[in-house]
N, C-alpha and C. Protein backbone atom coordinates (compact mmCIF):
# COMPACT_ATOMS: atom_id res chain seq x y z
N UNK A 1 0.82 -1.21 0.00
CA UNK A 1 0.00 0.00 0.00
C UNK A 1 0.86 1.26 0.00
N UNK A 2 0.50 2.09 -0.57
CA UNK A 2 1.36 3.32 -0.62
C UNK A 2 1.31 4.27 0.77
N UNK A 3 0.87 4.01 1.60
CA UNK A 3 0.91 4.33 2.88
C UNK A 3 2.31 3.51 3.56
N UNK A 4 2.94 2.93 2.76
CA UNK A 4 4.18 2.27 3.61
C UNK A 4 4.86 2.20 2.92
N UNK A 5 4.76 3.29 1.54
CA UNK A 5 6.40 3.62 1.33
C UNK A 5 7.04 4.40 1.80
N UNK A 6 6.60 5.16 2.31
CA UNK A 6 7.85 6.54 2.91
C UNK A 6 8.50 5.33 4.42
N UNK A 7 7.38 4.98 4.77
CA UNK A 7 8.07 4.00 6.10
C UNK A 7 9.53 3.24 5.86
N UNK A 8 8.52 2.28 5.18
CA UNK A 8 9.54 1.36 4.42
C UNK A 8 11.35 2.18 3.30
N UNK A 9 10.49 2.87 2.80
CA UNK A 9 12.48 3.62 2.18
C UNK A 9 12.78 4.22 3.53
N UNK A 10 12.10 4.96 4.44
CA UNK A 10 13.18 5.48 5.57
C UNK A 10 13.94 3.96 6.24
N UNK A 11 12.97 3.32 6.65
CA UNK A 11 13.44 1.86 7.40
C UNK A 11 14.90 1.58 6.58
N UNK A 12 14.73 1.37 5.11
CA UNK A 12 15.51 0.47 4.94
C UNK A 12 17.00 1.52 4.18
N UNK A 13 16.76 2.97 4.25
CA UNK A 13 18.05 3.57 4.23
C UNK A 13 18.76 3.60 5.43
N UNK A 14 18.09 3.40 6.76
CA UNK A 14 18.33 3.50 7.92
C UNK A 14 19.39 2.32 8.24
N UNK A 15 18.49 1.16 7.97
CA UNK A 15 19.80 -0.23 7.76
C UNK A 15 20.83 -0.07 6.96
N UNK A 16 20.55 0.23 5.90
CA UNK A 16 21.51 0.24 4.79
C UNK A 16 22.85 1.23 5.43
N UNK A 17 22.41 2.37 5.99
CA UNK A 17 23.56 2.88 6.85
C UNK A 17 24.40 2.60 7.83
N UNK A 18 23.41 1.86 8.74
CA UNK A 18 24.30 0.72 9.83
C UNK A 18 24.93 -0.23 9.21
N UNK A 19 24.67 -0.84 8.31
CA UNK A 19 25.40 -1.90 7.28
C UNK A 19 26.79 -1.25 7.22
N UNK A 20 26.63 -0.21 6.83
CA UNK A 20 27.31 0.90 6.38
C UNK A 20 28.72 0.88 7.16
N UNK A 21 28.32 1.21 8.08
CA UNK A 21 28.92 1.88 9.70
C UNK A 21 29.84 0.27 10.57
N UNK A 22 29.21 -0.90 10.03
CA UNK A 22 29.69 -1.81 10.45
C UNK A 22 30.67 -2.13 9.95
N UNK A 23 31.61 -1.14 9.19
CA UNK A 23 32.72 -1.76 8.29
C UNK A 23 33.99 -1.24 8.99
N UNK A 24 33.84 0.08 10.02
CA UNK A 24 34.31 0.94 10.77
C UNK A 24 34.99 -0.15 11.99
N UNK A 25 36.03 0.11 12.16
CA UNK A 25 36.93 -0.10 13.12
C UNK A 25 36.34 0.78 14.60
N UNK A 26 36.49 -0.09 15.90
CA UNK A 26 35.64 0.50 17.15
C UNK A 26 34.91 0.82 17.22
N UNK A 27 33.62 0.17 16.58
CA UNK A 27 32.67 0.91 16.19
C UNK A 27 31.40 0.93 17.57
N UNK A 28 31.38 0.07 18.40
CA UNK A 28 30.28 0.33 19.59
C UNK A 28 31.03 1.17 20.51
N UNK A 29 32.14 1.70 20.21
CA UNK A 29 32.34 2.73 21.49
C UNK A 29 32.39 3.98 20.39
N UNK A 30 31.68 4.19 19.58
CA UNK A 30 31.57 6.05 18.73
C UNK A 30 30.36 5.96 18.91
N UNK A 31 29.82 7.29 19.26
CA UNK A 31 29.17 7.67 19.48
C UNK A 31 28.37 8.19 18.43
N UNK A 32 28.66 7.92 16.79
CA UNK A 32 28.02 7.66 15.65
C UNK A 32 26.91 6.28 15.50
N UNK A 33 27.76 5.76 16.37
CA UNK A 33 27.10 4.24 16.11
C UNK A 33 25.92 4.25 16.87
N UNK A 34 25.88 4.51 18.18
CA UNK A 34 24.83 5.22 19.28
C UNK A 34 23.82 5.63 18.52
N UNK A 35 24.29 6.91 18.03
CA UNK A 35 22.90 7.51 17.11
C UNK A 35 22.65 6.37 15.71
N UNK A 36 23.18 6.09 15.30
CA UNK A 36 22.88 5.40 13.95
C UNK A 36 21.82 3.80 14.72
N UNK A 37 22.40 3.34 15.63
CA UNK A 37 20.91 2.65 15.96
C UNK A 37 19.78 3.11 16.93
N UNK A 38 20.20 4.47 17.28
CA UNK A 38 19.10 5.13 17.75
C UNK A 38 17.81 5.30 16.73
N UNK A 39 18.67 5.87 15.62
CA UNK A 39 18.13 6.35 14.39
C UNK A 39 17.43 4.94 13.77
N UNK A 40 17.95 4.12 13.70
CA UNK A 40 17.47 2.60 13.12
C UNK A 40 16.01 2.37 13.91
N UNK A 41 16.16 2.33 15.10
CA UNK A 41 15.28 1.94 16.00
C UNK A 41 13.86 2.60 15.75
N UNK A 42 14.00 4.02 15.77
CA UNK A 42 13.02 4.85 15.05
C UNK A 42 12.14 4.65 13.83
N UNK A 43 13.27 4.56 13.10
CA UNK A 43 12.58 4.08 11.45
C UNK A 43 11.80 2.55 11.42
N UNK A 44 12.24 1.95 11.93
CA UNK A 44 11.61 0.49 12.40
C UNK A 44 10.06 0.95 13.52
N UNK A 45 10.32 1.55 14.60
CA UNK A 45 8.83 2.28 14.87
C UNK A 45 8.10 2.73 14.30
N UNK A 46 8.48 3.67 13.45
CA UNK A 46 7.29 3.85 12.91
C UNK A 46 6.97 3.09 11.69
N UNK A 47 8.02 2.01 11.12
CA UNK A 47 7.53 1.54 9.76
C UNK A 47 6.29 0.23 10.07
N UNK A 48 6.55 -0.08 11.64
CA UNK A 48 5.59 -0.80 12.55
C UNK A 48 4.52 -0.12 13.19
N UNK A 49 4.52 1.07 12.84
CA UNK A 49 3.20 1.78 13.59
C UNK A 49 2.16 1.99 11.96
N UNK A 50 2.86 2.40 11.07
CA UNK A 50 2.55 2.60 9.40
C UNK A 50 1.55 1.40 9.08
N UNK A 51 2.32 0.25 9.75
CA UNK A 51 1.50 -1.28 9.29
C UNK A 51 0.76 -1.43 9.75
N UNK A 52 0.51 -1.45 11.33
CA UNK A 52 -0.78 -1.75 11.75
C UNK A 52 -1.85 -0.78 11.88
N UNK A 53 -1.57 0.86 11.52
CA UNK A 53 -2.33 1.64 11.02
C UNK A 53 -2.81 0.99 9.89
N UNK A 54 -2.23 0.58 8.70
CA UNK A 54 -2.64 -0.19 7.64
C UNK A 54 -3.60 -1.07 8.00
N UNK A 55 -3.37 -2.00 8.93
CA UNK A 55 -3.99 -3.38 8.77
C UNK A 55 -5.43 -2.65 9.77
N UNK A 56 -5.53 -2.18 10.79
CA UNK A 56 -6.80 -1.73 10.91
C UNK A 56 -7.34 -1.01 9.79
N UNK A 57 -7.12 -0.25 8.95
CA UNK A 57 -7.95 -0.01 8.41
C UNK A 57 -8.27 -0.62 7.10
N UNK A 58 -7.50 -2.03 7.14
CA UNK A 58 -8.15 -3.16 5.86
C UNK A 58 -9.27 -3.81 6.53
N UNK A 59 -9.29 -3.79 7.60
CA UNK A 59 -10.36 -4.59 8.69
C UNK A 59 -11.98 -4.14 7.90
């Protein structure tokens, strides 16, 4: 449904950046990394709030 694309491309540039970030040497003690799955965590909320907004209103 087009109600879960903006979710879905934020979600999955969000990974695609931690992917990213995992190539980085020390990477759980920068404080990039902190925010980058802060930031992940987010995009995954709401791409899970997007869906079941969806699915109630297929009901």
């Amino acid at each position: 449904p087009e109600i879960l694309d903006e979710p879905v491309e934020q979600a999955f540039k969000r990974l695609r950046n931690l992917r990213d970030l995992l190539e980085e040497p020390d990477l759980c003690k920068d404080a990039v990394w902190t925010s980058a799955v802060a930031t992940m965590s987010e995009a995954i909320d709401s791409l899970r709030r997007a869906m079941r907004d969806e699915l109630a209103e297929s009901d």
